[in-house]
N, C-alpha and C. Protein backbone atom coordinates (compact mmCIF):
# COMPACT_ATOMS: atom_id res chain seq x y z
N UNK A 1 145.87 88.15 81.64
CA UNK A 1 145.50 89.53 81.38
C UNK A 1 144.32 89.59 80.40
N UNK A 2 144.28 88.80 79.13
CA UNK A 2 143.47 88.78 78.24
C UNK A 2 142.03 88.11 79.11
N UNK A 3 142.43 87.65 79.84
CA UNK A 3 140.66 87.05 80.71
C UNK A 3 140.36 88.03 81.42
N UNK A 4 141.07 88.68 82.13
CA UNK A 4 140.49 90.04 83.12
C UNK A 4 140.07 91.29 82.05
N UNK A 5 140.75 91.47 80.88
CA UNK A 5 139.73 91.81 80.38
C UNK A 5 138.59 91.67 79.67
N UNK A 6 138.18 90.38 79.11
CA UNK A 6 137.14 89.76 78.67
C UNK A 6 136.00 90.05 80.02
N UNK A 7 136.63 89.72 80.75
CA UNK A 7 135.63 89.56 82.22
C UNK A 7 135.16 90.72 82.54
N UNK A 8 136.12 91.65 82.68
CA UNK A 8 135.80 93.22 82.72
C UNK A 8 134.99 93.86 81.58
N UNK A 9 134.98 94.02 80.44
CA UNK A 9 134.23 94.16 78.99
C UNK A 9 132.85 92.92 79.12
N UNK A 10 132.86 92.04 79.33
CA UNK A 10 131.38 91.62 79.60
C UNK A 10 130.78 92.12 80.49
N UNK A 11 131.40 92.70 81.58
CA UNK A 11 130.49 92.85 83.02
C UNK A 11 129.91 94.66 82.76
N UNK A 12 130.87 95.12 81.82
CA UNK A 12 130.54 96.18 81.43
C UNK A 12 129.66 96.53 80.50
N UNK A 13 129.40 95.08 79.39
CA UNK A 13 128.48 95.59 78.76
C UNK A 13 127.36 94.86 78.95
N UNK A 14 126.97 93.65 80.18
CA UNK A 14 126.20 93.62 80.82
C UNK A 14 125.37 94.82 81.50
N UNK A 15 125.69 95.16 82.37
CA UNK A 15 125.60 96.22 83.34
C UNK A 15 124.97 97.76 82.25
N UNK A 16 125.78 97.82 81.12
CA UNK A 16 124.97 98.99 80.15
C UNK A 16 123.59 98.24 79.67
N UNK A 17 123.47 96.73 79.35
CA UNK A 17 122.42 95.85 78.63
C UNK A 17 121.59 96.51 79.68
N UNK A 18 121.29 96.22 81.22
CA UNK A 18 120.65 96.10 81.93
C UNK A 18 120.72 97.70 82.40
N UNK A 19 121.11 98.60 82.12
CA UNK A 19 120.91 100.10 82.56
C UNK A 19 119.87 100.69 81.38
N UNK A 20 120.05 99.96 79.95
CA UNK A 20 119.02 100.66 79.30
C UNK A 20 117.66 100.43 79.21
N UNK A 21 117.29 99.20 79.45
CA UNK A 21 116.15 98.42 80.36
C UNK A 21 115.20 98.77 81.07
N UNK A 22 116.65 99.76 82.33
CA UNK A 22 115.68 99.62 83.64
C UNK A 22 114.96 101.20 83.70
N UNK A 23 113.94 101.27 83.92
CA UNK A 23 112.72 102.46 83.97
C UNK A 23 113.07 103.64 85.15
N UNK A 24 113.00 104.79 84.81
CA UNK A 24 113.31 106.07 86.20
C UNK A 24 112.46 106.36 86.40
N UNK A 25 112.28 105.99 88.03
CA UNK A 25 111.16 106.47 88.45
C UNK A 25 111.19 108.16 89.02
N UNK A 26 110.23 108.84 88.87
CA UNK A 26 110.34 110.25 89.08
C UNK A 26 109.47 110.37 90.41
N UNK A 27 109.95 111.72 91.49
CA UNK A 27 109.39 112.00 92.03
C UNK A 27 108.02 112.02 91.76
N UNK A 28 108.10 113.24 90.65
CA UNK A 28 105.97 113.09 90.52
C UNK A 28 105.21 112.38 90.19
N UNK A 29 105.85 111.06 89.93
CA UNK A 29 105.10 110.06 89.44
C UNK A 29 104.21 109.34 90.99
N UNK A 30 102.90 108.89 91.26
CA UNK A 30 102.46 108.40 92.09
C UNK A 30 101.33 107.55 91.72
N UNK A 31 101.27 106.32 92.07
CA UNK A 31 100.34 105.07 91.66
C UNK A 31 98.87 105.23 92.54
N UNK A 32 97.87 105.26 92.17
CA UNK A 32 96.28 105.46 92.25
C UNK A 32 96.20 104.38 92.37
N UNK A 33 95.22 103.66 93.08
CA UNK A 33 94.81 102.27 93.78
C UNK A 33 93.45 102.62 92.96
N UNK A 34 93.01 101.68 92.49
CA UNK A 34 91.89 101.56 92.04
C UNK A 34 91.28 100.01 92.53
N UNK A 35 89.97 100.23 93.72
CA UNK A 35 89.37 98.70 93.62
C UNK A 35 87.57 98.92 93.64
N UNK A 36 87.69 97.93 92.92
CA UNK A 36 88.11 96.99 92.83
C UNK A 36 88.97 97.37 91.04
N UNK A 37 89.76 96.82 90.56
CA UNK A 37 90.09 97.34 89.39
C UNK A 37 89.52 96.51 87.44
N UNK A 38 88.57 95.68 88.11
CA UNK A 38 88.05 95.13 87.25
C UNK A 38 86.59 95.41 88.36
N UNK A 39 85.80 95.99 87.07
CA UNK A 39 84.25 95.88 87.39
C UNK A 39 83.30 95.99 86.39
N UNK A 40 81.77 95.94 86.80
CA UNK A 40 81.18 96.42 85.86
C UNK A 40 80.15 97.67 85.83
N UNK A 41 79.43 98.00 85.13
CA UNK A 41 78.18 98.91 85.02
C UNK A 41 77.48 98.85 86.31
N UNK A 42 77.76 100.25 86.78
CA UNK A 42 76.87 100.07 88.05
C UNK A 42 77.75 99.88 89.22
N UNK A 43 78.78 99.45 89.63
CA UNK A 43 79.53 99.36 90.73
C UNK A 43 79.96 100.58 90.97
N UNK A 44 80.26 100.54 92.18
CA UNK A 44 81.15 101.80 93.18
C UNK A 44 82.61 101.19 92.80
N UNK A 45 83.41 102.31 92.77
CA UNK A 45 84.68 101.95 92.70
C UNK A 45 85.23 103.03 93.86
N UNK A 46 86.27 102.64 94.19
CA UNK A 46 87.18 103.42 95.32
C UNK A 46 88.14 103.84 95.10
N UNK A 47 88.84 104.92 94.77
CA UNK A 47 90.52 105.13 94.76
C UNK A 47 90.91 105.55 95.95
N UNK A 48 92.04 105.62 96.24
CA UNK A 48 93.44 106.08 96.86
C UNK A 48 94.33 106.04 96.36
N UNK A 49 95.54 107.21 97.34
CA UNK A 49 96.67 107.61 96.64
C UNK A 49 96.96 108.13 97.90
N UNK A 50 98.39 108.15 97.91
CA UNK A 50 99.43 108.85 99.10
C UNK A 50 99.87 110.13 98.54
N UNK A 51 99.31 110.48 97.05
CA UNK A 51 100.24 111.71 96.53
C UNK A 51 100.39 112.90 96.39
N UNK A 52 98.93 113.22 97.24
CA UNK A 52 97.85 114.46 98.31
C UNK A 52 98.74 114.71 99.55
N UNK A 53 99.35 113.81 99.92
CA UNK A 53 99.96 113.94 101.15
C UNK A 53 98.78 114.14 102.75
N UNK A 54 99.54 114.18 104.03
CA UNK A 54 99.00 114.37 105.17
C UNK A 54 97.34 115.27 104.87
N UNK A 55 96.59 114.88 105.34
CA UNK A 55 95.31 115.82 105.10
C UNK A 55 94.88 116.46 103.90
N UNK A 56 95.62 115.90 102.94
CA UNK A 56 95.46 116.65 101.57
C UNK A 56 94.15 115.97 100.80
N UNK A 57 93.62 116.89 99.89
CA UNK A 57 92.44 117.21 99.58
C UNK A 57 93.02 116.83 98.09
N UNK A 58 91.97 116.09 97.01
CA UNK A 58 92.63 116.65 95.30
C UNK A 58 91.12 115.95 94.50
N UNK A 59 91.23 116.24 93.43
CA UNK A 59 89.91 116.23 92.69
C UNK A 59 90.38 114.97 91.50
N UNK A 60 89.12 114.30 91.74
CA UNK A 60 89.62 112.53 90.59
C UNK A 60 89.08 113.18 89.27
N UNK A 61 89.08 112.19 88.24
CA UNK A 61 88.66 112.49 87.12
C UNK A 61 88.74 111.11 86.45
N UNK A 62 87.44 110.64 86.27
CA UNK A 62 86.64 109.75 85.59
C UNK A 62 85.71 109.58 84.01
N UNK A 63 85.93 110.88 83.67
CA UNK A 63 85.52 111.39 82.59
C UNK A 63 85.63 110.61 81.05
N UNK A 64 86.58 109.59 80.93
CA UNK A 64 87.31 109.34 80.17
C UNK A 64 85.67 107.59 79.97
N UNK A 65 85.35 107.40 81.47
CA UNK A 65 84.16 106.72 81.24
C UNK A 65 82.79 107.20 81.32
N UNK A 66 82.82 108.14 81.73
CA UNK A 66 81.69 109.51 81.53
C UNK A 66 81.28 109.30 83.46
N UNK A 67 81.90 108.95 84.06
CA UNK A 67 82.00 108.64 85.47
C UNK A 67 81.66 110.62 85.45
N UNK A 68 82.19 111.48 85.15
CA UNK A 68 82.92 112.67 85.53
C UNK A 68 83.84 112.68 86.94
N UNK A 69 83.64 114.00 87.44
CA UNK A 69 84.82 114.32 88.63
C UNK A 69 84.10 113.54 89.74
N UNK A 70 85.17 113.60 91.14
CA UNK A 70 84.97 112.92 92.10
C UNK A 70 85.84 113.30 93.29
N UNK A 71 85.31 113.83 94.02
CA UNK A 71 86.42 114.52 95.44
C UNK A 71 87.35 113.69 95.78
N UNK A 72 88.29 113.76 97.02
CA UNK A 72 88.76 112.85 97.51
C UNK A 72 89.61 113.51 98.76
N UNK A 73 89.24 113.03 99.79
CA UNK A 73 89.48 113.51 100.85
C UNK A 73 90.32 112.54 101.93
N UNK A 74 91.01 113.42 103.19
CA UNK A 74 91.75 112.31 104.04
C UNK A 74 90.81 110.91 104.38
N UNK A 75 91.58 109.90 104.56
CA UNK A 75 90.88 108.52 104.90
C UNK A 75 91.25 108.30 106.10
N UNK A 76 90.88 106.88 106.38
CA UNK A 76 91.13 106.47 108.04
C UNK A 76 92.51 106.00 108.02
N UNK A 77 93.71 106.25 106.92
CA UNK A 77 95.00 105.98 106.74
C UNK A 77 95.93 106.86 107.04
N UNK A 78 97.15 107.21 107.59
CA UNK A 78 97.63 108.38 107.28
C UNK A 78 98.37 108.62 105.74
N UNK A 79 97.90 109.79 105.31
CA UNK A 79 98.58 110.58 104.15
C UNK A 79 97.66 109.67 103.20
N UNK A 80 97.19 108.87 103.32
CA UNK A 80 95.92 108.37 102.21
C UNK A 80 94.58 109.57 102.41
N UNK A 81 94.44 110.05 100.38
CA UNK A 81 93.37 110.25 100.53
C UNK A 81 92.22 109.47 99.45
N UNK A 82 91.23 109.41 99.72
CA UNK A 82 90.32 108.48 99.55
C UNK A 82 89.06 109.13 98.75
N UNK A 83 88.88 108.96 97.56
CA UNK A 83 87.36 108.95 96.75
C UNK A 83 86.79 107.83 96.20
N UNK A 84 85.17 108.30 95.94
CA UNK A 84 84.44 107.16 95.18
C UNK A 84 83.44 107.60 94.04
N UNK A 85 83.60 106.68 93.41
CA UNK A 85 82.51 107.30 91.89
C UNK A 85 81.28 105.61 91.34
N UNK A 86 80.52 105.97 91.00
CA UNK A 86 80.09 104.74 90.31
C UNK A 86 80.35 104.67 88.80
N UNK A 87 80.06 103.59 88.48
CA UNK A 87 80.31 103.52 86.86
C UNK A 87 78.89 103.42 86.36
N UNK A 88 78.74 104.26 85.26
CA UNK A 88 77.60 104.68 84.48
C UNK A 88 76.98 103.29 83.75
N UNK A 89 76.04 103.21 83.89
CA UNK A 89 75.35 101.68 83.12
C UNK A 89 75.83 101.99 81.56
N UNK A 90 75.68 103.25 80.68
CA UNK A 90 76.16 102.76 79.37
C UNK A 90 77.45 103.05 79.14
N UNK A 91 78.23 102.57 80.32
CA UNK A 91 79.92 102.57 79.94
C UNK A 91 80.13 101.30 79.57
N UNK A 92 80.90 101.15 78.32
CA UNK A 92 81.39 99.98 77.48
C UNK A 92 82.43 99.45 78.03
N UNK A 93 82.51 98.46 77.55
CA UNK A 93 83.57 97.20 78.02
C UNK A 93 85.36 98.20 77.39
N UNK A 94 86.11 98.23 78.40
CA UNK A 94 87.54 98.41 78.04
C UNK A 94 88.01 99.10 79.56
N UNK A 95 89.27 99.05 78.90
CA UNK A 95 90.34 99.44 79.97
C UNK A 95 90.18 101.39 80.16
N UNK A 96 89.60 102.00 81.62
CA UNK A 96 89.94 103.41 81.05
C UNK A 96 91.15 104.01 82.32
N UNK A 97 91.91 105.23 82.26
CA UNK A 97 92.45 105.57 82.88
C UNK A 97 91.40 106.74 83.92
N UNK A 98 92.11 106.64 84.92
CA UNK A 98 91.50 107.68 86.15
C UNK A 98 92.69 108.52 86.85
N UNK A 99 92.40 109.50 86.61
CA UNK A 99 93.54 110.78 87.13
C UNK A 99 93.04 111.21 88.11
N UNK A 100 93.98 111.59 89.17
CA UNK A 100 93.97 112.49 90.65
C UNK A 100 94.92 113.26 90.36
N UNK A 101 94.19 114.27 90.69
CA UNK A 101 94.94 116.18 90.65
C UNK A 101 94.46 116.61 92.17
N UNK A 102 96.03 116.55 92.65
CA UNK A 102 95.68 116.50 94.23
C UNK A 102 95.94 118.61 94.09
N UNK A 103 95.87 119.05 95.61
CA UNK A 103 95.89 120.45 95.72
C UNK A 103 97.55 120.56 96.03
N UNK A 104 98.34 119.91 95.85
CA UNK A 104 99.53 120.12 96.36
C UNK A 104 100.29 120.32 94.80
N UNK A 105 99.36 119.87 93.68
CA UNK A 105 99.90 119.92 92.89
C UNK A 105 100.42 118.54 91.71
N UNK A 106 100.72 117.54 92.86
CA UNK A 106 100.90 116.11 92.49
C UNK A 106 99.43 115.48 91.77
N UNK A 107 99.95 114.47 90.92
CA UNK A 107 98.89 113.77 89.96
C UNK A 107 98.85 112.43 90.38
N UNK A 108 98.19 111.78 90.25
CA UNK A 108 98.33 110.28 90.35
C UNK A 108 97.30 109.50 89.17
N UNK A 109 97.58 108.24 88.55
CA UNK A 109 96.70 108.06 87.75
C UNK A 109 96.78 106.16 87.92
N UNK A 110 95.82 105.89 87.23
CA UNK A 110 95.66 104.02 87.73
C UNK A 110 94.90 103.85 86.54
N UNK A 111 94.59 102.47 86.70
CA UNK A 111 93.63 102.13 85.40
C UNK A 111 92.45 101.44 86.12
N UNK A 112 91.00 101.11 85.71
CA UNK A 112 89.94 100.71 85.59
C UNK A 112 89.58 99.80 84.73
N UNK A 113 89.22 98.74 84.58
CA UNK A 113 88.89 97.85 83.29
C UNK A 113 87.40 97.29 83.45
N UNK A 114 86.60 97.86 82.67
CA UNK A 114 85.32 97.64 82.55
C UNK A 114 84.76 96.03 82.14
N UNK A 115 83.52 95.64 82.27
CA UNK A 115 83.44 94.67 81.77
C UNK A 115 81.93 94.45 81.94
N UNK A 116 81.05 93.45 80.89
CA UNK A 116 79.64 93.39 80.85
C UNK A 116 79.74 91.56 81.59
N UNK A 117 78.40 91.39 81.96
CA UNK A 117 78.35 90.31 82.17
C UNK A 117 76.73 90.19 82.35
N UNK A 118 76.22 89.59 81.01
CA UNK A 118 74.87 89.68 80.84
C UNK A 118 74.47 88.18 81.32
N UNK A 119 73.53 88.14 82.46
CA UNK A 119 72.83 87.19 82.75
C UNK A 119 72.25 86.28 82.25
N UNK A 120 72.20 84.82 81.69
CA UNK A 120 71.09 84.61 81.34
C UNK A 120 70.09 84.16 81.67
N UNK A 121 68.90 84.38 80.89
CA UNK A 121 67.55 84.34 81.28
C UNK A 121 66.93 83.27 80.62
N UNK A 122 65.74 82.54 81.31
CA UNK A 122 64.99 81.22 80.56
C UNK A 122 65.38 80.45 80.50
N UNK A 123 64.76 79.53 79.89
CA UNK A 123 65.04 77.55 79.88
C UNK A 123 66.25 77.60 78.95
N UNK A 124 67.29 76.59 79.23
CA UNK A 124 68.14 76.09 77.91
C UNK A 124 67.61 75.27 77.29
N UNK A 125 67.55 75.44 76.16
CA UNK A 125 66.90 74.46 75.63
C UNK A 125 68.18 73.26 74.48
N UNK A 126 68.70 72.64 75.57
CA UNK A 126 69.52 71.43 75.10
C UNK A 126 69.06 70.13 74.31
N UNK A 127 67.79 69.50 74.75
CA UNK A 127 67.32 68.79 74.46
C UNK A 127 67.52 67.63 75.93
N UNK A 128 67.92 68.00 77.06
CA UNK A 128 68.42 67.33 77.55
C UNK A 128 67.20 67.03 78.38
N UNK A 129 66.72 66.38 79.03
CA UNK A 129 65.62 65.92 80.02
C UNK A 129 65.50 66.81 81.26
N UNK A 130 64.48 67.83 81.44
CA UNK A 130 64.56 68.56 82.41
C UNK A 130 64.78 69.95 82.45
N UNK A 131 65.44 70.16 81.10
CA UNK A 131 65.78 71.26 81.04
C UNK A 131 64.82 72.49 80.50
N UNK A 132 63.62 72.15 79.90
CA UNK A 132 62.71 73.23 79.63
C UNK A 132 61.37 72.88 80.72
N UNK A 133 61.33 72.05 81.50
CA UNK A 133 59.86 71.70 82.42
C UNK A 133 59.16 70.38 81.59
N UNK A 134 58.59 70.27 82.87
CA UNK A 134 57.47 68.95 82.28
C UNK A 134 56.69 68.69 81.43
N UNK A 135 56.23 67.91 80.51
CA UNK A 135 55.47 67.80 79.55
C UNK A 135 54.74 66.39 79.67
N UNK A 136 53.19 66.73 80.04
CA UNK A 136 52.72 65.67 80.38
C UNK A 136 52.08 65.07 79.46
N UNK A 137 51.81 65.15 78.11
CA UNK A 137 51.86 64.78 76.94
C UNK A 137 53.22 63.37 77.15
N UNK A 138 54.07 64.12 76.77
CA UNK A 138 55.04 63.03 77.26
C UNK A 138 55.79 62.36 78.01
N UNK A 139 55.10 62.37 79.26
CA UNK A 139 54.97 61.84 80.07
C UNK A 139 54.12 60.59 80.42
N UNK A 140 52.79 61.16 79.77
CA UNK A 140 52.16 59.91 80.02
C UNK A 140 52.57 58.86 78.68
N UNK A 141 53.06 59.37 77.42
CA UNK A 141 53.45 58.61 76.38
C UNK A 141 54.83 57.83 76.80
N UNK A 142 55.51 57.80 77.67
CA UNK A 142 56.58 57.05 78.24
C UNK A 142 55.50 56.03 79.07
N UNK A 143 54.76 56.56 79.90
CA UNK A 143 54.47 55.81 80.85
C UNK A 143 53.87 54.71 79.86
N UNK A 144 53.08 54.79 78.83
CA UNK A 144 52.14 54.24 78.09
C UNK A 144 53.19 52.98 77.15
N UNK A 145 54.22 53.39 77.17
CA UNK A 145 55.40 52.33 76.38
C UNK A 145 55.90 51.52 77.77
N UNK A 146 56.41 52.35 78.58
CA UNK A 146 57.05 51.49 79.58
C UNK A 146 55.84 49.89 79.98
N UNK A 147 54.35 50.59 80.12
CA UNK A 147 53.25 49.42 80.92
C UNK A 147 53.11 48.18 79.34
N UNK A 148 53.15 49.18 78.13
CA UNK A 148 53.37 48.01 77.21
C UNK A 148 54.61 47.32 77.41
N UNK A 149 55.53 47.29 77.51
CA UNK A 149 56.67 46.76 77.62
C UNK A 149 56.10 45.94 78.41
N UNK A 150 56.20 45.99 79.73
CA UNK A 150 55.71 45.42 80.90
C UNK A 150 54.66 44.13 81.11
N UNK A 151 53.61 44.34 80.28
CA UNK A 151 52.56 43.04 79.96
C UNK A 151 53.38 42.31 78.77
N UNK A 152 54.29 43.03 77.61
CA UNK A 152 54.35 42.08 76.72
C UNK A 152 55.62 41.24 77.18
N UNK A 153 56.31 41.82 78.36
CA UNK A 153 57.60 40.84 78.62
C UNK A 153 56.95 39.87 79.50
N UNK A 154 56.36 40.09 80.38
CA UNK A 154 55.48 39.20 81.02
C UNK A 154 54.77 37.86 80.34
N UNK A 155 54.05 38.43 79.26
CA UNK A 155 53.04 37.10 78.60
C UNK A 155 54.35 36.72 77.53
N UNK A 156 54.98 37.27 77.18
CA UNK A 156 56.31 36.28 76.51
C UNK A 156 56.92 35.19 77.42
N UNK A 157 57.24 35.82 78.95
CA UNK A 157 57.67 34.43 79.94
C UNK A 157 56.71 33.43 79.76
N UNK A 158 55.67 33.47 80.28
CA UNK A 158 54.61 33.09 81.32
C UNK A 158 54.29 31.84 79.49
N UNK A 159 54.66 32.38 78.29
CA UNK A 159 54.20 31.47 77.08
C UNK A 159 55.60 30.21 77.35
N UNK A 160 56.88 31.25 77.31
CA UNK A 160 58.23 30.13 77.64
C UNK A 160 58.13 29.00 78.69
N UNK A 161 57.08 29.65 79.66
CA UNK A 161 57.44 28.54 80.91
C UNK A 161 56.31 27.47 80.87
N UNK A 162 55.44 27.70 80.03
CA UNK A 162 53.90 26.88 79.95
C UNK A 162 54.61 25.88 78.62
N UNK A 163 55.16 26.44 78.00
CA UNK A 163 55.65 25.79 76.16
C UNK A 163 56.35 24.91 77.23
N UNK A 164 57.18 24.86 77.58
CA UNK A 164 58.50 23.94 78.07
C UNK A 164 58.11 22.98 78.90
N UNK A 165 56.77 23.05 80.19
CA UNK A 165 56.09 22.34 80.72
C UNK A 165 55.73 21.42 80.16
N UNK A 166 54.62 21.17 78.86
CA UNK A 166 54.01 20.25 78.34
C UNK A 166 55.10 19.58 77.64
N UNK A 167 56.02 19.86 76.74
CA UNK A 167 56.75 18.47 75.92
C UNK A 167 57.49 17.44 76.81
C-alpha cells in the first residue's frame, strides 16, 4: 500500500512539474514566416502567415527597422497570405520584430535578424609572398643572389676537383 502510494504522489507531482512548464497556446496567437530570417542591408525579405485566412488581405509592419508598412495579399498557397519589404541600407545589426494585422482581425508576428557583412577591399598585406603584387626591385635582387650563389658553388667544386687531382 505504502508503494502505490509513493508511486501515485510521484506521478502526481511529476505530471504538476511538467504542467507548469508547458506553454498555452491561444487561438490568436499565429507564427509569421519570415525568409529569409537572417539578412542584410538591402535584401528583400518575404513574409507569410495563414492568420488572414482564405483570400484574406492584412497590412505588415516593419517599422521597428524603419522598413515601414507592407501589404500582403493571397499567395499561390491556400489561406497563405504573402508580402515583401526591403531592408533599408542604414538598418543596424540586431534582431527586430515584424507584425501582421490581417483584416479579419488576427495578428501574426516573427522575428528578422539583421546583420552587416563588410567586404574586404585591397591587398593583405601579410608579408607573405604574393600577397601585395610584384616588385621588380626585388625581384631582380633575388635573381642577382640566386646567379651569385650559382658561379660561387660552381668555382668552389671545379677548385675541389682540380686540388684533389694533382696530390
Amino acid at each position: 500500500m505504502r508503494t502505490t502510494a509513493r508511486l501515485l504522489a510521484s506521478t502526481a507531482l511529476a505530471a504538476a512539474t511538467i504542467g507548469l512548464g508547458a506553454h498555452v497556446a491561444y487561438a490568436g496567437d499565429f507564427a509569421l514566416e519570415v525568409f529569409p530570417s537572417t539578412a542584410t542591408p538591402g535584401a528583400v525579405i518575404t513574409v507569410n502567415t495563414t492568420a488572414c485566412g482564405p483570400h484574406g488581405h492584412g497590412v505588415g509592419d516593419a517599422r521597428s527597422l524603419g522598413a515601414g508598412e507592407f501589404q500582403l495579399s493571397p499567395g499561390t498557397h491556400k489561406e497563405v497570405v504573402v508580402g515583401r519589404f526591403t531592408i533599408p541600407e542604414h538598418t543596424r545589426t540586431g534582431t527586430y520584430v515584424i507584425t501582421v494585422s490581417c483584416k479579419n482581425g488576427r495578428q501574426a508576428t516573427g522575428d528578422l535578424t539583421v546583420l552587416h557583412h563588410n567586404q574586404p577591399s585591397g591587398h593583405v598585406n601579410t608579408g607573405v609572398g604574393g600577397s601585395v603584387g610584384p616588385d621588380t626591385n626585388q625581384i631582380a635582387a633575388g635573381v642577382a643572389i640566386l646567379a651569385a650563389a650559382a658561379v660561387g658553388g660552381t668555382v668552389l667544386l671545379r677548385r675541389r676537383a682540380s686540388g684533389a687531382q694533382g696530390s
